[in-house]
C-alpha atoms as a PDB file:
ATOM      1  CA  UNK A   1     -28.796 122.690-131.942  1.00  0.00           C
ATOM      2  CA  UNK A   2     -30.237 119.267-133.315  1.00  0.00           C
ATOM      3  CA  UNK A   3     -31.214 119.293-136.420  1.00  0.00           C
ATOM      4  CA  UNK A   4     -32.699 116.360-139.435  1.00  0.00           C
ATOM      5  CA  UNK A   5     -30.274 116.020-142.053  1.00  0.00           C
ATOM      6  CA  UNK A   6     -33.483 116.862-144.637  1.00  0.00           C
ATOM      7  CA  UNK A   7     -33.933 119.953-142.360  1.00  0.00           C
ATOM      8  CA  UNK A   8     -29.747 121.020-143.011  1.00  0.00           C
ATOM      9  CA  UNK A   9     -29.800 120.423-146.971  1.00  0.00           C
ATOM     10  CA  UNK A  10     -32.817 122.429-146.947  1.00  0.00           C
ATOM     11  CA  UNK A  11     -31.549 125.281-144.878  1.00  0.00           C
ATOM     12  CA  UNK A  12     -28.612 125.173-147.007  1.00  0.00           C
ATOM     13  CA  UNK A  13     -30.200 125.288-150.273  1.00  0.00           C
ATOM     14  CA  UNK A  14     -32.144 128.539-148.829  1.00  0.00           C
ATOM     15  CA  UNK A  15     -29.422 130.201-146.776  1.00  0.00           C
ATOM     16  CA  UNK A  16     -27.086 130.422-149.841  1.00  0.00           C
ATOM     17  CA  UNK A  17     -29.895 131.000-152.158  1.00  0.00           C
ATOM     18  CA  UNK A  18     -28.396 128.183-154.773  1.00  0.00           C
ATOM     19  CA  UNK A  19     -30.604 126.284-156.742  1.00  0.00           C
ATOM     20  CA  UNK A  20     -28.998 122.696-155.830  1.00  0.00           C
ATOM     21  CA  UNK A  21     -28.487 120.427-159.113  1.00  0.00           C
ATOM     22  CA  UNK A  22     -30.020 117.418-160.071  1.00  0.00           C
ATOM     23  CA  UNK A  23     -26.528 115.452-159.768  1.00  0.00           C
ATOM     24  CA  UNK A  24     -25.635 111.505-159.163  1.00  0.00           C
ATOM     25  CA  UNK A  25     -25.674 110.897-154.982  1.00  0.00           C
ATOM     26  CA  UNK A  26     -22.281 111.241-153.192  1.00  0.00           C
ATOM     27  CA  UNK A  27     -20.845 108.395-151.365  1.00  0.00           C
ATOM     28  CA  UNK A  28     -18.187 109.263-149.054  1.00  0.00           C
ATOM     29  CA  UNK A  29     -15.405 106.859-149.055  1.00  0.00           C
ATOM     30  CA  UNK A  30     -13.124 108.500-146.423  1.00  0.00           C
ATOM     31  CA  UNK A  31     -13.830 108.555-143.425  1.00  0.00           C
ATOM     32  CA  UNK A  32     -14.924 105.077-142.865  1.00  0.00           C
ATOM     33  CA  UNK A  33     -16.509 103.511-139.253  1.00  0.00           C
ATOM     34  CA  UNK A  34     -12.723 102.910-138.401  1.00  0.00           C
ATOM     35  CA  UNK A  35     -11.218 106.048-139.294  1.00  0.00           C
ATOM     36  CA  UNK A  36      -9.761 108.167-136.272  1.00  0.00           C
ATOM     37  CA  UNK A  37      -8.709 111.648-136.592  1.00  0.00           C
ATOM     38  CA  UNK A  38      -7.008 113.533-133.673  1.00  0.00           C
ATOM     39  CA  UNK A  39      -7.949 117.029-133.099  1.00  0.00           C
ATOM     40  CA  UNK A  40      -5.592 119.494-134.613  1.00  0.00           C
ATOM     41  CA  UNK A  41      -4.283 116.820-137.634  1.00  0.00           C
ATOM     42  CA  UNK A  42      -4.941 116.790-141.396  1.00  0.00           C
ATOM     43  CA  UNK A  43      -7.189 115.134-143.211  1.00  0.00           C
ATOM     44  CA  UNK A  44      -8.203 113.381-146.152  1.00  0.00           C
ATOM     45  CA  UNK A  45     -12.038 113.596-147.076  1.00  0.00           C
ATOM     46  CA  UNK A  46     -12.945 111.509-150.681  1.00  0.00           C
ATOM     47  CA  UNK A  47     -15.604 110.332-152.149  1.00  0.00           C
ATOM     48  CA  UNK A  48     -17.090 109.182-155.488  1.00  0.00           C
ATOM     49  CA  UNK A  49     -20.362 110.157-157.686  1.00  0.00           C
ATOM     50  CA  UNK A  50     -22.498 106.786-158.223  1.00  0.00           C
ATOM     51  CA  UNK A  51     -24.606 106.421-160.862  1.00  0.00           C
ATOM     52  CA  UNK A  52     -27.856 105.107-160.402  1.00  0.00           C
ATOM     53  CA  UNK A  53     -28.353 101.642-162.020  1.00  0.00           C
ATOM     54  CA  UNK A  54     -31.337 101.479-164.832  1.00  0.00           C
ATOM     55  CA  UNK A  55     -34.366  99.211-164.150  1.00  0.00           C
ATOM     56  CA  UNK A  56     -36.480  97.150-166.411  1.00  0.00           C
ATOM     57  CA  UNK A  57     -40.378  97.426-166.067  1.00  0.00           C
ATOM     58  CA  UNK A  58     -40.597  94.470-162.946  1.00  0.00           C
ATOM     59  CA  UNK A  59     -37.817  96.265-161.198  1.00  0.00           C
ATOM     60  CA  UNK A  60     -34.747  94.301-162.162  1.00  0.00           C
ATOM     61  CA  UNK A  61     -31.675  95.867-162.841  1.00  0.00           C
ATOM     62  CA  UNK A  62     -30.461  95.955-166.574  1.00  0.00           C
ATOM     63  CA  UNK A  63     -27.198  95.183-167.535  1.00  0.00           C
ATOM     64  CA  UNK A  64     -25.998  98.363-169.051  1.00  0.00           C
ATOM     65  CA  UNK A  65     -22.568 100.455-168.825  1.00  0.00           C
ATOM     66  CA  UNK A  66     -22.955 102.470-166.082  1.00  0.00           C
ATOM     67  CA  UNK A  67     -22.139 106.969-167.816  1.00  0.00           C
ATOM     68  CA  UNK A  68     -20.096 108.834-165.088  1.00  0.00           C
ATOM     69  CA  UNK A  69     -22.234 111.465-164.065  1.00  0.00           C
ATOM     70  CA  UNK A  70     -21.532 115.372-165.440  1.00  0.00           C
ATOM     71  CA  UNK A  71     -20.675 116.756-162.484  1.00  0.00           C
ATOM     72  CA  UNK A  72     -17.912 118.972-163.893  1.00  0.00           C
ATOM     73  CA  UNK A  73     -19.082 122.584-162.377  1.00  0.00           C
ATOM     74  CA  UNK A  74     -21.505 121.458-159.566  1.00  0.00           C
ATOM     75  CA  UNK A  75     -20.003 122.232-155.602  1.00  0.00           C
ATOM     76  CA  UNK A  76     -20.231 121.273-152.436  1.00  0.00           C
ATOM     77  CA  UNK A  77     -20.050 121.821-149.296  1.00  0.00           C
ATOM     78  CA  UNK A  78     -19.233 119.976-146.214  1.00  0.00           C
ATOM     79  CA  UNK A  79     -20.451 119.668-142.535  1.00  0.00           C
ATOM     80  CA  UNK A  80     -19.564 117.874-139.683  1.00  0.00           C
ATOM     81  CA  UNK A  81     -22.217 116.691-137.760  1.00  0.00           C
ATOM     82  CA  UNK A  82     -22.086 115.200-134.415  1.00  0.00           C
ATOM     83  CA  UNK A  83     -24.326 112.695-132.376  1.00  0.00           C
ATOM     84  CA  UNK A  84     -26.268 110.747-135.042  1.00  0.00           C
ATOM     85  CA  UNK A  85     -30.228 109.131-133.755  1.00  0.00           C
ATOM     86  CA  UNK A  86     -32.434 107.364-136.130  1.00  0.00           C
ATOM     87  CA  UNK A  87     -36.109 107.971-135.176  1.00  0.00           C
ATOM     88  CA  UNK A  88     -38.948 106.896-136.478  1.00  0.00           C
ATOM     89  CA  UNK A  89     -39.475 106.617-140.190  1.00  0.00           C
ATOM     90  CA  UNK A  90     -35.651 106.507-140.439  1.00  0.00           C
ATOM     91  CA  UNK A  91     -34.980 110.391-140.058  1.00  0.00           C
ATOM     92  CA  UNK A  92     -31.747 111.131-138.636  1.00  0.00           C
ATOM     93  CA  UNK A  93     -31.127 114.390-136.532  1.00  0.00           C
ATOM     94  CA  UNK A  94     -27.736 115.253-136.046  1.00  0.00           C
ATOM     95  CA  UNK A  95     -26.145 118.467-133.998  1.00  0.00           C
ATOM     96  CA  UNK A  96     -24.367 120.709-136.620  1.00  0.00           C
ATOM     97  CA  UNK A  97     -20.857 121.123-135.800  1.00  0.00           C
ATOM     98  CA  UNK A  98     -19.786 123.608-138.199  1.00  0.00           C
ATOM     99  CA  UNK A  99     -18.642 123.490-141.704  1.00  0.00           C
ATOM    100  CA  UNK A 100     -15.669 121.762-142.804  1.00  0.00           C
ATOM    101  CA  UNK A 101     -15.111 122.029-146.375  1.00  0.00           C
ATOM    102  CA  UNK A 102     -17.045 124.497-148.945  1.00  0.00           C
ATOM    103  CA  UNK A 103     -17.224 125.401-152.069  1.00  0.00           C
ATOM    104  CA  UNK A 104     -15.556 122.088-153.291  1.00  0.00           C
ATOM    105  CA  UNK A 105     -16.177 120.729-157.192  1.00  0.00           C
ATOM    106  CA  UNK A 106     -17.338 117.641-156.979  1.00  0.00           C
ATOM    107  CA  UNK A 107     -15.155 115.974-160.165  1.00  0.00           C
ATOM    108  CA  UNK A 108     -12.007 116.794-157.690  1.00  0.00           C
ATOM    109  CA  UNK A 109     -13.392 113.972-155.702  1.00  0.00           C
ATOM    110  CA  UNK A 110     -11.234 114.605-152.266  1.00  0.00           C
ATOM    111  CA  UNK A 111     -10.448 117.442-150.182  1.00  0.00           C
ATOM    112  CA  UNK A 112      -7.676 117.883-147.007  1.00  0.00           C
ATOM    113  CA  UNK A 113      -9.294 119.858-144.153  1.00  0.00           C
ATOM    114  CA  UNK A 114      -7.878 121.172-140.989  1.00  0.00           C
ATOM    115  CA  UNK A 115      -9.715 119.407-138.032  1.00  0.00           C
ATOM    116  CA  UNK A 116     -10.722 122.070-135.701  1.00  0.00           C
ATOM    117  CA  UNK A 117      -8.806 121.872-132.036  1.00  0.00           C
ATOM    118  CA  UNK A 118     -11.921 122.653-129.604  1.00  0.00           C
ATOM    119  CA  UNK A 119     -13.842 119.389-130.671  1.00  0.00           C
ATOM    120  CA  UNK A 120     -14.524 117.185-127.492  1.00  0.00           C
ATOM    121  CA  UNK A 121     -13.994 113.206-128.173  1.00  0.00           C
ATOM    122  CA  UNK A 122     -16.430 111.401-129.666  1.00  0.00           C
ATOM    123  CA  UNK A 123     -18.562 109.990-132.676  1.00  0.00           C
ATOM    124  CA  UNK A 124     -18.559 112.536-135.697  1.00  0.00           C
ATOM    125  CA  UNK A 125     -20.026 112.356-139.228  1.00  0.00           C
ATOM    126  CA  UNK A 126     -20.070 114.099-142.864  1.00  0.00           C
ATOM    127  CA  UNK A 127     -23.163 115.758-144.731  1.00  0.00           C
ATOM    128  CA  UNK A 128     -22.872 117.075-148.355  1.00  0.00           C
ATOM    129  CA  UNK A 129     -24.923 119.710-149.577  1.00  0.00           C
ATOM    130  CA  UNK A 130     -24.838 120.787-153.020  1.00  0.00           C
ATOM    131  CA  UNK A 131     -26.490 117.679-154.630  1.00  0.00           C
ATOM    132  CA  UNK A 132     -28.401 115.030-153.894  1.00  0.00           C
ATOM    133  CA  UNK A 133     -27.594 115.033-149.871  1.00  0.00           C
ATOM    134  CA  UNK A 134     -25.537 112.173-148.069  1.00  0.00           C
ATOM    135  CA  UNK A 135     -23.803 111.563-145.207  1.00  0.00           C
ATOM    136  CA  UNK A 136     -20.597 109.229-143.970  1.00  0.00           C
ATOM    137  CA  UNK A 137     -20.798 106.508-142.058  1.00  0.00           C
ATOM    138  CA  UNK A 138     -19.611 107.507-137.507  1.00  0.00           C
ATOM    139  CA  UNK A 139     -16.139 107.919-137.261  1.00  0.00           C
ATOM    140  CA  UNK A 140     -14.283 108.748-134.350  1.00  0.00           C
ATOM    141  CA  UNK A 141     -12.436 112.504-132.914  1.00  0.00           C
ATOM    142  CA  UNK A 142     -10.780 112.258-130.715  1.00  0.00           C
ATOM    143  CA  UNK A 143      -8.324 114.404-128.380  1.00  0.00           C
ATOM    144  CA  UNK A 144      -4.880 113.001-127.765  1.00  0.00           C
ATOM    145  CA  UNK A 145      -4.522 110.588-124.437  1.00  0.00           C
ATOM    146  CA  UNK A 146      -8.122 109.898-124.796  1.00  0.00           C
ATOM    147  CA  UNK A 147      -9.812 106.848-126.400  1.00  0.00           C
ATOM    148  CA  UNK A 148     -13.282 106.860-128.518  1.00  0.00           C
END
């Protein structure tokens, strides 16, 4: 099934019938474009909350101390999503894999998942859903004896 990332947050949202908070964007830090995981293996997902930077009146960022964001009870969850196209108007439309991770606080920052054995080799990425939405950069899954 292909599906727009917009179009997964919002089926999320209404599938679990959770109002999603008004919470910093996530950047995922782990998995980067180099990571490789092999099917079967462990491993580390991360990521941080970022702040959004206040702007003067023309636009221009001010110089103030950046508040970490109060993300103490919000959660997320996480999906891997497979086969990435940008189309017009920069929409991206992934196929849903499955989820990996959910019901994850977002202060805790990282999470370990299992990565599931009947994945075929190829270019993989994360979506969040539980705040405002994001997704990882590609990163490669592959089977053993087989190259991305």
């Amino acid at each position: 099934m292909k599906i727009s990332l917009i179009s997964l947050f919002a089926l999320a949202a209404t599938a679990l019938a959770i109002p999603t908070p008004l919470i910093h964007p996530i950047e995922i830090t782990i998995p980067t474009s180099f990571s490789k995981w092999e099917v079967g293996s462990s491993q580390l997902i991360a990521w941080k909350t970022v702040p959004p930077k206040p702007q003067g009146p023309l636009g221009r960022s001010l110089n103030i101390p950046e508040i970490a964001p109060r993300a103490v009870g919000y959660r997320i969850t996480i999906y891997l999503l497979k086969d990435g196209r940008i189309f017009d108007f920069g929409t991206s439309y992934y196929e849903l894999v499955g989820v990996l991770a959910a019901d994850i606080r977002v202060r805790e920052g990282r999470t370990t998942i299992q990565v599931p054995e009947n994945l075929p080799t190829g270019k993989y990425s994360l979506g969040v859903v539980g705040g405002p939405g994001t997704e990882s950069r590609e990163f490669c899954i592959y089977r053993r004896g087989e190259k991305c």
